[in-house]
N, C-alpha and C. Protein backbone atom coordinates (compact mmCIF):
# COMPACT_ATOMS: atom_id res chain seq x y z
N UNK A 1 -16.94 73.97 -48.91
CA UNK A 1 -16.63 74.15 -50.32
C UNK A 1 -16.68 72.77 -50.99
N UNK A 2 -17.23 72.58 -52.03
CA UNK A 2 -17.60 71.08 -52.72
C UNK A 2 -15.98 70.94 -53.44
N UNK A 3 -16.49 69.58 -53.44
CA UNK A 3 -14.34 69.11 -53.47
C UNK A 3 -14.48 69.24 -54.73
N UNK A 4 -15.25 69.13 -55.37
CA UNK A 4 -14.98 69.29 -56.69
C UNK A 4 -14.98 71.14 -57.48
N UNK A 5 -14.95 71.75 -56.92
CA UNK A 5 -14.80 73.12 -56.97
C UNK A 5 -13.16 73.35 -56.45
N UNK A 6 -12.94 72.81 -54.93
CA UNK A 6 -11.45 72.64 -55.04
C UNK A 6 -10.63 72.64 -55.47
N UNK A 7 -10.44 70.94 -56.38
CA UNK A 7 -9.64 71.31 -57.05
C UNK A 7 -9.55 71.32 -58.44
N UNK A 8 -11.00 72.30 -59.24
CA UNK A 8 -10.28 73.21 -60.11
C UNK A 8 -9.93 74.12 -59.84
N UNK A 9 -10.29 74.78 -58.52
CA UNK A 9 -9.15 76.12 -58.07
C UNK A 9 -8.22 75.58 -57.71
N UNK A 10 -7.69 74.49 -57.70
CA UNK A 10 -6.21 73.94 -57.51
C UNK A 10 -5.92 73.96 -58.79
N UNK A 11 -6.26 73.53 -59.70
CA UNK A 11 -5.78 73.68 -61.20
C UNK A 11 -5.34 74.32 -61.52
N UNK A 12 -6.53 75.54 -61.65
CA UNK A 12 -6.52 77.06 -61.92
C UNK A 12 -5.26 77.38 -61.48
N UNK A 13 -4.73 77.34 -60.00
CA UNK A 13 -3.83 78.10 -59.28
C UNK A 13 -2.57 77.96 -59.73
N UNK A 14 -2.35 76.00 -60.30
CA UNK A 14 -0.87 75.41 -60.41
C UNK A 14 -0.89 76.16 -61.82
N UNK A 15 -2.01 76.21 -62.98
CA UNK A 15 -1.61 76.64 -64.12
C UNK A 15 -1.26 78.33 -64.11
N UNK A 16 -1.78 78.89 -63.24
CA UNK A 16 -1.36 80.69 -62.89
C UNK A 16 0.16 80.40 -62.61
N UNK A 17 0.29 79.43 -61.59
CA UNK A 17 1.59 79.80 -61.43
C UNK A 17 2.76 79.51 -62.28
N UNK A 18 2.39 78.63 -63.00
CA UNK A 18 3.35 78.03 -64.31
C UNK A 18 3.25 79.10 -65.32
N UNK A 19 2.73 79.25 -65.75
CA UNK A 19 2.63 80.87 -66.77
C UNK A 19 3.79 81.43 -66.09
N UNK A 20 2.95 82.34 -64.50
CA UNK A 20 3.71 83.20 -64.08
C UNK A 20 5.61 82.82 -64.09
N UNK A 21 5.56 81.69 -63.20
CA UNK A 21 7.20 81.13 -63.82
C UNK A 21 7.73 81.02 -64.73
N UNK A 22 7.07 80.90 -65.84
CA UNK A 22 7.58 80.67 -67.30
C UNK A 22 7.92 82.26 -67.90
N UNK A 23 6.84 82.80 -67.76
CA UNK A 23 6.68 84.49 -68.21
C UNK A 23 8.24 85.13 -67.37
N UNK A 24 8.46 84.89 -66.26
CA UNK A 24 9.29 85.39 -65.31
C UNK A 24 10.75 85.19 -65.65
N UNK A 25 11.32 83.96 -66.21
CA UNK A 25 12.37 83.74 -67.19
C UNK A 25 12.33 83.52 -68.67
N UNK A 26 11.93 84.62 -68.99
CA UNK A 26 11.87 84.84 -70.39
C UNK A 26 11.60 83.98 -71.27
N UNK A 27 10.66 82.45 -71.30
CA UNK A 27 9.98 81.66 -71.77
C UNK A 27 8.99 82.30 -72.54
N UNK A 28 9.15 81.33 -73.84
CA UNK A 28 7.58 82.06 -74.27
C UNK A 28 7.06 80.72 -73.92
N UNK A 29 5.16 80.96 -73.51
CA UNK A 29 4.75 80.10 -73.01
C UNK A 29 4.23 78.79 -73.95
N UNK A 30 4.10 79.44 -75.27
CA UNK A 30 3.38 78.44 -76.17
C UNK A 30 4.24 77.54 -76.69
N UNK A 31 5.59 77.53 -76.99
CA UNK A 31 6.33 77.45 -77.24
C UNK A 31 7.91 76.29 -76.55
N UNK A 32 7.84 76.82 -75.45
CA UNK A 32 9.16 76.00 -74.32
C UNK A 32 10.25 77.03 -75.03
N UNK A 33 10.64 78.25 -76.24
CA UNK A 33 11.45 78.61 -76.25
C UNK A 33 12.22 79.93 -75.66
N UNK A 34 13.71 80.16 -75.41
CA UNK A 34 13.88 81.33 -74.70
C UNK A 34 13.27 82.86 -75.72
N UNK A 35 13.08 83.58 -74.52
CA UNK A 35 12.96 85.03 -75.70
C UNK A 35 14.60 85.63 -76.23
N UNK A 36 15.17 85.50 -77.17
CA UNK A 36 16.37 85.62 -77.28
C UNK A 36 16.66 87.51 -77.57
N UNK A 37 15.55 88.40 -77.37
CA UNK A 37 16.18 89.43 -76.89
C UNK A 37 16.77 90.38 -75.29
N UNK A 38 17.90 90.31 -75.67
CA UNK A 38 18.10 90.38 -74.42
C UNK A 38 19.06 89.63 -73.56
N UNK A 39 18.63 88.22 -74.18
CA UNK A 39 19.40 87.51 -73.64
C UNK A 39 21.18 87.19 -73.98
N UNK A 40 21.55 87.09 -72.23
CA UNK A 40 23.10 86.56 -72.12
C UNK A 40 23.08 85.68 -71.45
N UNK A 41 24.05 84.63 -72.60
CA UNK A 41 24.69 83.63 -71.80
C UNK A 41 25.92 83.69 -71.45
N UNK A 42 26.20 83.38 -69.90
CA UNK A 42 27.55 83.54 -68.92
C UNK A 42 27.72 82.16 -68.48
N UNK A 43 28.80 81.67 -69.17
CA UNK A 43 28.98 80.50 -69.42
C UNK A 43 30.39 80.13 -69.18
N UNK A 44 30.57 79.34 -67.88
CA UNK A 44 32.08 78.60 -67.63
C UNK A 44 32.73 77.47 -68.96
N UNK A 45 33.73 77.84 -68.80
CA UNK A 45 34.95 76.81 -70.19
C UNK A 45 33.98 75.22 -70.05
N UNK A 46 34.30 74.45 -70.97
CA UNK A 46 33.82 73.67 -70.71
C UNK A 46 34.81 72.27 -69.91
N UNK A 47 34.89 71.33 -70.11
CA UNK A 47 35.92 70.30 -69.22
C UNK A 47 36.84 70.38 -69.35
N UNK A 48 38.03 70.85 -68.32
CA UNK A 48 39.54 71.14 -68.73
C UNK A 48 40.19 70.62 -67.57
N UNK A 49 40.59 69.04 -67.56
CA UNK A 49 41.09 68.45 -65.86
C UNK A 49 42.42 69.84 -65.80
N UNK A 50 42.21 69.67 -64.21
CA UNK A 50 43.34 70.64 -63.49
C UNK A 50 42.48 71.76 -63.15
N UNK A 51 43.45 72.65 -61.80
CA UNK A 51 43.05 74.00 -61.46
C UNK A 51 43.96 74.92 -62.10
N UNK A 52 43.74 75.92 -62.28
CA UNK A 52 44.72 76.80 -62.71
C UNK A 52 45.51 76.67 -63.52
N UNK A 53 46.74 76.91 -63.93
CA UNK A 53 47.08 77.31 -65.20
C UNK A 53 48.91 77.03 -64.56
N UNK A 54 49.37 76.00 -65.67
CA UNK A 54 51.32 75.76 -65.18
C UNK A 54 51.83 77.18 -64.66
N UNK A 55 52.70 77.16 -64.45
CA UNK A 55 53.72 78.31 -63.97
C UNK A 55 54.12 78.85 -65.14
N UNK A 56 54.44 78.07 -66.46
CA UNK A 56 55.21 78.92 -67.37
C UNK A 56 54.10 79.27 -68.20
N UNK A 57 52.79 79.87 -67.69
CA UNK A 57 51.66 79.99 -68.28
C UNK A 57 52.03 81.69 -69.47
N UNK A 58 51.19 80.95 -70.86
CA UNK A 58 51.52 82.36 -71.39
C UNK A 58 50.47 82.50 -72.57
N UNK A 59 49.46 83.73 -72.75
CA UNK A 59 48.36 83.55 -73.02
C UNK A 59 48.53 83.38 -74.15
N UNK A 60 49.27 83.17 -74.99
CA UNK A 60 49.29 82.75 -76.68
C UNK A 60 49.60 81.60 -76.93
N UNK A 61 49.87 80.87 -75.92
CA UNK A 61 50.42 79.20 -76.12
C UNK A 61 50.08 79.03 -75.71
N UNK A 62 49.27 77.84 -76.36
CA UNK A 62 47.81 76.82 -75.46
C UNK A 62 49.04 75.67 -74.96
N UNK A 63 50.05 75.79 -75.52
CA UNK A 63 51.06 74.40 -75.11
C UNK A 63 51.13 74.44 -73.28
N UNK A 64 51.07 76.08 -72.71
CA UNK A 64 51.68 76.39 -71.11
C UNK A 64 49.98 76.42 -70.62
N UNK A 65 49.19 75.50 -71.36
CA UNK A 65 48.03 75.98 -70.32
C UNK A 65 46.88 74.85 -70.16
N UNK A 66 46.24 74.36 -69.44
CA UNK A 66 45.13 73.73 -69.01
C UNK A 66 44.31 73.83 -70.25
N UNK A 67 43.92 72.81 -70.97
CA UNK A 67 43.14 72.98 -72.42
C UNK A 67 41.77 71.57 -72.15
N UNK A 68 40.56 71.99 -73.17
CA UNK A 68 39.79 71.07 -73.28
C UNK A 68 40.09 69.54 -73.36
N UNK A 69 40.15 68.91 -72.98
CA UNK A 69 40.20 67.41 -72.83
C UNK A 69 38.94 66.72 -74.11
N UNK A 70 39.18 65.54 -74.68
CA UNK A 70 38.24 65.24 -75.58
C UNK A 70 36.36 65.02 -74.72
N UNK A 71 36.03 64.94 -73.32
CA UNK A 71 35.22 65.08 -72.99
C UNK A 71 34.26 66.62 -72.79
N UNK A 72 35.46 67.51 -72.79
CA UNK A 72 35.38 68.69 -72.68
C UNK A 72 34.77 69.36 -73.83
N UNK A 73 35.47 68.90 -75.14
CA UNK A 73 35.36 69.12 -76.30
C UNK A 73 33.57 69.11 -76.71
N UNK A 74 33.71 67.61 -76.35
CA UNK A 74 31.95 67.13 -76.78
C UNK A 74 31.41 67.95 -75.80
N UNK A 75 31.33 68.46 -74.54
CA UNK A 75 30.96 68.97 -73.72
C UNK A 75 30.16 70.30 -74.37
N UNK A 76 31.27 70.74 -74.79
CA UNK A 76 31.25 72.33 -75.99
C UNK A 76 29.55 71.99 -77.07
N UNK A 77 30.02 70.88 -77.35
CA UNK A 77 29.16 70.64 -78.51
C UNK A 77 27.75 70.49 -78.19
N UNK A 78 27.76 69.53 -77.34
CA UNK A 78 26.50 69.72 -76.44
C UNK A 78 26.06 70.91 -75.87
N UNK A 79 26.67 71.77 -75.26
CA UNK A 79 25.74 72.75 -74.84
C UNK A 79 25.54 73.77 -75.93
N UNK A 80 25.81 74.29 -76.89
CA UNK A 80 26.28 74.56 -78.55
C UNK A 80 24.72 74.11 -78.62
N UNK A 81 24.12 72.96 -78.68
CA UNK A 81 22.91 72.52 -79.23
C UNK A 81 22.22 72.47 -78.71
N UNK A 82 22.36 72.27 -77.44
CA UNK A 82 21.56 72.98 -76.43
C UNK A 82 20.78 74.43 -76.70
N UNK A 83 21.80 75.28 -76.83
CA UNK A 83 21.54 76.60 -76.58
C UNK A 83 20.80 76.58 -78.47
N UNK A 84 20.89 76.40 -79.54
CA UNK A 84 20.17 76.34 -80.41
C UNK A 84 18.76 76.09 -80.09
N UNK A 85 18.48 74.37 -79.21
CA UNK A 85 17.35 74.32 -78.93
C UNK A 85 16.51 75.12 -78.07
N UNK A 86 17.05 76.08 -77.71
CA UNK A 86 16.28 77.06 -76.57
C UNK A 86 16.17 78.46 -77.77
N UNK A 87 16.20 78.16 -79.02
CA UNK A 87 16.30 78.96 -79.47
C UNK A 87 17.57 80.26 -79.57
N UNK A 88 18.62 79.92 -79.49
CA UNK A 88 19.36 81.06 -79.22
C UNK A 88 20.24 80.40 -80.61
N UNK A 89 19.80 81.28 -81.54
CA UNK A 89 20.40 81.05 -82.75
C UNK A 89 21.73 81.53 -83.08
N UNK A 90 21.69 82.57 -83.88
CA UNK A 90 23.35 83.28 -84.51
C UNK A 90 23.39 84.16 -83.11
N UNK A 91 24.24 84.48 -82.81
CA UNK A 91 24.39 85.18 -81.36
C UNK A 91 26.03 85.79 -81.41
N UNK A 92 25.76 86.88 -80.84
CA UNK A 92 27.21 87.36 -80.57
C UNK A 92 27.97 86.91 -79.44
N UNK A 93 29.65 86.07 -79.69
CA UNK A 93 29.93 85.65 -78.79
C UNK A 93 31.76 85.68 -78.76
N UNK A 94 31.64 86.61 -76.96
CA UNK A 94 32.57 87.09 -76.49
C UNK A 94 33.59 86.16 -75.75
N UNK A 95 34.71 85.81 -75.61
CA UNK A 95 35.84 84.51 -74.77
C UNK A 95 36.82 85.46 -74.27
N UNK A 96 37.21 84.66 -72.83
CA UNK A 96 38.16 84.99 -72.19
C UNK A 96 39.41 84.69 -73.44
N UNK A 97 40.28 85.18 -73.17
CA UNK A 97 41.47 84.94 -74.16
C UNK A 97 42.18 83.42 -74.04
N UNK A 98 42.32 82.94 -72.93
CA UNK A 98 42.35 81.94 -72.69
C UNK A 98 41.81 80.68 -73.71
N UNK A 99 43.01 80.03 -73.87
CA UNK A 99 42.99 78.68 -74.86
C UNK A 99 41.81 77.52 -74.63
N UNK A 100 41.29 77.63 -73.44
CA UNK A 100 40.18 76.36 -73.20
C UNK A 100 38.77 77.51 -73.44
N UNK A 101 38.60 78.32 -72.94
CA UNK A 101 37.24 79.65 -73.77
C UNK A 101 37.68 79.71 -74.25
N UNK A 102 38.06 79.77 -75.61
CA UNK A 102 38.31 80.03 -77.26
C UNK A 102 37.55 78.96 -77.48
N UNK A 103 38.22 77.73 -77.42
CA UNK A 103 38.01 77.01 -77.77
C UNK A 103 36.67 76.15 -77.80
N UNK A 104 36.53 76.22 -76.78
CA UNK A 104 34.92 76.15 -76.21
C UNK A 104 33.71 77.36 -76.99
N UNK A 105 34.22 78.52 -76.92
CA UNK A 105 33.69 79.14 -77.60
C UNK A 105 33.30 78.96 -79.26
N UNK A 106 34.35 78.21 -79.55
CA UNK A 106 34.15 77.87 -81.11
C UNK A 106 33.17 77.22 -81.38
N UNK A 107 33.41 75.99 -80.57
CA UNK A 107 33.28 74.60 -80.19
C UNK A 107 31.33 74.69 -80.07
N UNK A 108 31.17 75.73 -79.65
CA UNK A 108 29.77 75.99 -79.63
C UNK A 108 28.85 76.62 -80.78
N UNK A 109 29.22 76.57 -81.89
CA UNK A 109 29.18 76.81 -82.82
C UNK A 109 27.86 77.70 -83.33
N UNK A 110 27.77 79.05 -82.17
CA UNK A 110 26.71 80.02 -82.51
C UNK A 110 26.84 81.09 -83.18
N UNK A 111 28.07 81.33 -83.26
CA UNK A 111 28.39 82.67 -83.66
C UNK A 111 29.85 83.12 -83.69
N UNK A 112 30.38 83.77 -84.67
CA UNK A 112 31.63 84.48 -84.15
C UNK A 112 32.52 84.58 -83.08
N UNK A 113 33.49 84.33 -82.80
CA UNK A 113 34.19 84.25 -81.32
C UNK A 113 34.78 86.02 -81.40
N UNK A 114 34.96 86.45 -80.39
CA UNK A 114 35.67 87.80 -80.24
C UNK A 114 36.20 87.54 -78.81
N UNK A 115 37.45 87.91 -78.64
CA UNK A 115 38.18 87.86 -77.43
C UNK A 115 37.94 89.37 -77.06
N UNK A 116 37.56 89.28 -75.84
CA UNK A 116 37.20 89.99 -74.12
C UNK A 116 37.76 90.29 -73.47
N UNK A 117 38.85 90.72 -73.20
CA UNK A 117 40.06 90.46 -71.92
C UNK A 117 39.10 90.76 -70.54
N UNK A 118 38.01 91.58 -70.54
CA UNK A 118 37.47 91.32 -69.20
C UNK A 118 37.16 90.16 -68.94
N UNK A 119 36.88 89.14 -69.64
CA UNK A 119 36.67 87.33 -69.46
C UNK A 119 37.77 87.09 -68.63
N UNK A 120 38.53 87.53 -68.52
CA UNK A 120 39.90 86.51 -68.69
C UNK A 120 39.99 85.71 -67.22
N UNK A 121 40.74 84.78 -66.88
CA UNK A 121 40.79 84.66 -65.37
C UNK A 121 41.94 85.79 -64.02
N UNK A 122 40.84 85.82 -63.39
CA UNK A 122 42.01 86.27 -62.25
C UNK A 122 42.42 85.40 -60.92
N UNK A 123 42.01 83.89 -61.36
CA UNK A 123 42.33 83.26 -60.79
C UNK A 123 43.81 83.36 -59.91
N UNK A 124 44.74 83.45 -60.54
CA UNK A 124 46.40 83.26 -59.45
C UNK A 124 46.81 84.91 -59.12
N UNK A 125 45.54 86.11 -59.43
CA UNK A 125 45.74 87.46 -59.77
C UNK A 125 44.48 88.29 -59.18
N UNK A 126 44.32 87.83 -58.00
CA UNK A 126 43.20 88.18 -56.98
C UNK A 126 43.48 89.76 -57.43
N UNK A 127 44.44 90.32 -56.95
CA UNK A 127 43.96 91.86 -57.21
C UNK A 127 43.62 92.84 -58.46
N UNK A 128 43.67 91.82 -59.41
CA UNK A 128 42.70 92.30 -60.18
C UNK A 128 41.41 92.22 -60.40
N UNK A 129 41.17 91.55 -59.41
CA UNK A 129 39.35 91.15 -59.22
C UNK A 129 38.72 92.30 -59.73
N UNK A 130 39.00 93.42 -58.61
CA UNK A 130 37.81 94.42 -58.73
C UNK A 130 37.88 95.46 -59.93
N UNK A 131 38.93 95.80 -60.38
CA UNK A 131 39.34 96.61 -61.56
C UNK A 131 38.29 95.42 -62.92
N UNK A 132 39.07 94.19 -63.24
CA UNK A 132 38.09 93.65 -64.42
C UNK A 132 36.49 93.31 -64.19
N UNK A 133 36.13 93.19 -62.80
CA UNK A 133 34.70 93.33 -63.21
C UNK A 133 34.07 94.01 -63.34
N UNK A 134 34.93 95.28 -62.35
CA UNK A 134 34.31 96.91 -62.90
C UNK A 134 33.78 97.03 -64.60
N UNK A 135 35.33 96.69 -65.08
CA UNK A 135 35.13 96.71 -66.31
C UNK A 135 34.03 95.64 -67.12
N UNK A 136 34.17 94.42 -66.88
CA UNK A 136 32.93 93.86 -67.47
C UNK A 136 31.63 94.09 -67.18
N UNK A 137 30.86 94.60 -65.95
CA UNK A 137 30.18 95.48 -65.77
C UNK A 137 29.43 96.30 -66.48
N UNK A 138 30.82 97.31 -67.18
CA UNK A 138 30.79 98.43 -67.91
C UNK A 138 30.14 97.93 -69.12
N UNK A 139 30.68 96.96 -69.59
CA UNK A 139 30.57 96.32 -71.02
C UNK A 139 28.73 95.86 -70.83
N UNK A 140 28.47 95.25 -69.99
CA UNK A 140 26.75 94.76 -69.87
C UNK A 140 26.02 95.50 -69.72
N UNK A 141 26.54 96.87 -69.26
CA UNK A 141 25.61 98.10 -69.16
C UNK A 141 25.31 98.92 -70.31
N UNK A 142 26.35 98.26 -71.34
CA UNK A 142 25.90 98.96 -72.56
C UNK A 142 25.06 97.91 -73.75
N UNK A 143 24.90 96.21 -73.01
CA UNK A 143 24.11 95.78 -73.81
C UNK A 143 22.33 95.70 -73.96
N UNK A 144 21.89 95.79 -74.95
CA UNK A 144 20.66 96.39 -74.31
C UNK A 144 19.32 95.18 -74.94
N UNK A 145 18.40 95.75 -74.19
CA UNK A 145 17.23 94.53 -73.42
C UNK A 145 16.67 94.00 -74.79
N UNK A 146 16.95 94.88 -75.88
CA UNK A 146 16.27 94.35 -77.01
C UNK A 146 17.04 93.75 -78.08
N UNK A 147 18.31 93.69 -77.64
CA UNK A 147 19.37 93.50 -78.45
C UNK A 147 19.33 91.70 -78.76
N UNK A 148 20.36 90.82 -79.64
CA UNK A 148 20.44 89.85 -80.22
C UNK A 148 21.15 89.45 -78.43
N UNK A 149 20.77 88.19 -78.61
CA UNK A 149 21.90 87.25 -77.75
C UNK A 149 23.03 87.14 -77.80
N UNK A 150 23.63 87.23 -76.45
CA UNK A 150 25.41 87.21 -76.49
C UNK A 150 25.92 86.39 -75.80
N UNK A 151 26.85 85.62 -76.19
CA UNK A 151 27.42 84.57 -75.11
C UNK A 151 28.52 84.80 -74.87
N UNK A 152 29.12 84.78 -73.45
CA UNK A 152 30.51 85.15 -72.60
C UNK A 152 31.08 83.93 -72.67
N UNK A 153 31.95 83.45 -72.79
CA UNK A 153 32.73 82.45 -72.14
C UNK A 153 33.41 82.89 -71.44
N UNK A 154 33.76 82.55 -70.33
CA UNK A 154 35.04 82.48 -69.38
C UNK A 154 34.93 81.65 -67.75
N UNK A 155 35.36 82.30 -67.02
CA UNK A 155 35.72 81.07 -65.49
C UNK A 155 35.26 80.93 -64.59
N UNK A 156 35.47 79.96 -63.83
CA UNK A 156 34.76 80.38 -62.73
C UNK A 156 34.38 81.61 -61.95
N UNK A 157 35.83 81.97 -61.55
CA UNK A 157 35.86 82.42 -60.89
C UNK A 157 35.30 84.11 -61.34
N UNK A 158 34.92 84.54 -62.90
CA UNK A 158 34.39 85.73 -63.44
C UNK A 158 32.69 85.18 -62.84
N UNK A 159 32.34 84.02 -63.73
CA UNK A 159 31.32 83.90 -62.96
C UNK A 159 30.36 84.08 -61.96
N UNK A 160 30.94 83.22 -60.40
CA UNK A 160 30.91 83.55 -59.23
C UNK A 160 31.03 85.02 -58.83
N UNK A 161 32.24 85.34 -59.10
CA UNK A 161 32.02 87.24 -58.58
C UNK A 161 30.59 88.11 -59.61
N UNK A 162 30.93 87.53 -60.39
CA UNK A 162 29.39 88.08 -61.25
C UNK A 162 28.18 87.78 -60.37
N UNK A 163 28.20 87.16 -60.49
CA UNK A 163 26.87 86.46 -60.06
C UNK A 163 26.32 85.82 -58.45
N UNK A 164 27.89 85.50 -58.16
CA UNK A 164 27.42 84.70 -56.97
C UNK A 164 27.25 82.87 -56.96
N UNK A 165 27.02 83.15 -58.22
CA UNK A 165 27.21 81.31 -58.62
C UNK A 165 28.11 80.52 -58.26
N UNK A 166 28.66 79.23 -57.87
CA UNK A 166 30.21 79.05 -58.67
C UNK A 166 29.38 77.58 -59.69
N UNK A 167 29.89 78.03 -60.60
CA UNK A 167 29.18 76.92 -61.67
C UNK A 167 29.83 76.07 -62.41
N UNK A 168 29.65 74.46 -62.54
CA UNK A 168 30.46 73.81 -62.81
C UNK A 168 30.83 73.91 -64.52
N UNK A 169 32.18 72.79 -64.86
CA UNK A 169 32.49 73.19 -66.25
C UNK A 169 31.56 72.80 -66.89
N UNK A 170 31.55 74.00 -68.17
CA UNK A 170 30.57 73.85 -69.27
C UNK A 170 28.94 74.19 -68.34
N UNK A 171 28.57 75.03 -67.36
CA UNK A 171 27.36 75.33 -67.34
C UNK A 171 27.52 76.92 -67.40
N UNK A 172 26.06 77.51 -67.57
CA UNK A 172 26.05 78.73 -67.60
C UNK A 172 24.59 79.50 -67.01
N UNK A 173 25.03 80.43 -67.12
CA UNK A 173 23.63 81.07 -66.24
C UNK A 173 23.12 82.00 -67.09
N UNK A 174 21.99 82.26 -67.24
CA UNK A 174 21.27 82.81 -68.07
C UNK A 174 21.06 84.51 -67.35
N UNK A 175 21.10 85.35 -68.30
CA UNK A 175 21.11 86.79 -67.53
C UNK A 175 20.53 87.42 -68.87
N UNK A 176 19.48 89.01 -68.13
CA UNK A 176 18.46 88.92 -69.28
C UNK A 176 19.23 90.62 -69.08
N UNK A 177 19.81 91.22 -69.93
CA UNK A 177 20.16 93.19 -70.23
C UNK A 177 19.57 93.69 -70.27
N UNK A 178 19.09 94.94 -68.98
CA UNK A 178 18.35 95.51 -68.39
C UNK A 178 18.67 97.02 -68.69
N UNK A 179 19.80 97.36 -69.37
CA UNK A 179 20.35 98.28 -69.31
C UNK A 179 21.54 99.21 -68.39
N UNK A 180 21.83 98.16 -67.14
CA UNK A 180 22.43 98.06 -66.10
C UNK A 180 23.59 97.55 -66.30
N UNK A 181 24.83 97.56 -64.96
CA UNK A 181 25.46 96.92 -64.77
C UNK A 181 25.15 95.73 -63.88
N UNK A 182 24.18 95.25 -63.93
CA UNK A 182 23.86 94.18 -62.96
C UNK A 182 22.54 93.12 -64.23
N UNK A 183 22.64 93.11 -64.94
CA UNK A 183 21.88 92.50 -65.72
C UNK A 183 20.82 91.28 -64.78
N UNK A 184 19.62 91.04 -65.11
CA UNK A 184 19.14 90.27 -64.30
C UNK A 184 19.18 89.02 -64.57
N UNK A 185 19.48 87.99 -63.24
CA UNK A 185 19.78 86.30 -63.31
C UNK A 185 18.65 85.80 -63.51
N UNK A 186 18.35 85.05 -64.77
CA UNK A 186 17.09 84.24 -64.80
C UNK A 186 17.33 82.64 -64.27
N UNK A 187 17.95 81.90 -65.14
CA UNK A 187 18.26 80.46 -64.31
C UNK A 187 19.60 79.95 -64.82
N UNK A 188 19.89 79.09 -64.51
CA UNK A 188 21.13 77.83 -64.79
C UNK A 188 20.75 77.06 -66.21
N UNK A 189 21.92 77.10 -66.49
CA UNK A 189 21.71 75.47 -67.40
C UNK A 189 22.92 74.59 -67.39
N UNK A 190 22.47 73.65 -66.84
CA UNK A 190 23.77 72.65 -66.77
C UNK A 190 24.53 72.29 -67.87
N UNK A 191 25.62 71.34 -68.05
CA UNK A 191 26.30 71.13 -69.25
C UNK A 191 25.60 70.22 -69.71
N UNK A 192 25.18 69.23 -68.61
CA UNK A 192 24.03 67.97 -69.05
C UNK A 192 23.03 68.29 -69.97
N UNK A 193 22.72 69.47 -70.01
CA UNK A 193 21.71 69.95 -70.51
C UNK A 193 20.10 69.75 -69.46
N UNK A 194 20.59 69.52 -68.90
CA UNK A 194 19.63 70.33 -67.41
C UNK A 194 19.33 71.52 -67.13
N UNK A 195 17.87 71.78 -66.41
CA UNK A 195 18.00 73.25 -65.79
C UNK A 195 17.57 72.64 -64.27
């Protein structure tokens, strides 16, 4: 085979496959932007030093609870513009009740905040694991593939059982509504603003 026939079928092949990758997470190709129907973002709080939440924890007083730190804050803001630049404009967006997702949620400045209680953490409350993700579940199975973008805030640990992830503060994973309770995982985006 003449090398120069090679590698434009090497060309050929790397540019098939870049389409195909791009096409595959909801990229439009001409573009670099997300397809924003459909799309959810599932997105951990953003920087909040500490695990868990004081003892005299109480969900209406941010005073008894682990809150954004001023790195955390900008953290918010950054991925907020982030997610603009991927195109994900006015968007509907859901928060754990929790004082650091609220806040973060604001902080991201896409859309409306609405509190979720399936967000919430079950961090120190393992046995409610399986009852709230049942329920959040429920809630993604009714969002649908053509619908506006929605962004979740909440925790790790909703995350991880979602998904399988465990993802650090302020990143989120991109999931495209299929009509399911299992919505499909397209990729990561870091807080850095990495993928």
């Amino acid at each position: 085979m003449p090398k120069l026939f090679r590698r434009r079928s090497l060309a050929v092949m790397v540019v098939a496959v870049l389409i195909a990758c791009s096409a595959s997470v909801g990229w439009a190709a001409d573009t670099g932007k997300l397809d924003p129907r459909g799309l959810i973002v599932l997105m951990r709080h953003a920087e909040a030093p500490g695990v868990g939440d004081p003892p005299n924890f109480q969900i209406r007083d941010c005073a008894t609870q682990r809150n954004l730190d001023a790195n955390g804050r900008e953290q918010a803001r950054q991925v907020g513009d982030r997610l603009r630049s991927l195109a994900v404009g006015e968007a509907t967006v859901y928060s754990s009740q929790w004082c650091r997702c609220l806040e973060t949620a604001r902080l991201l400045a896409v859309g409306p905040v609405q509190e979720l209680p399936a967000l919430n953490s079950f961090f120190e409350r393992r046995e409610e694991q399986d009852a709230q993700i049942a329920s959040l579940r429920r809630f993604l199975a009714g969002l649908h593939s053509d619908g506006a973008p929605v962004v979740l805030v909440t925790h790790q640990v909703i995350v991880t059982a979602l998904t399988g992830v465990f993802p650090a503060s302020g990143e989120s994973v991109l999931l495209r509504a299929n009509g399911t309770d299992e919505p499909t995982i397209e990729e990561r985006i870091k807080a850095d603003a990495s993928r």
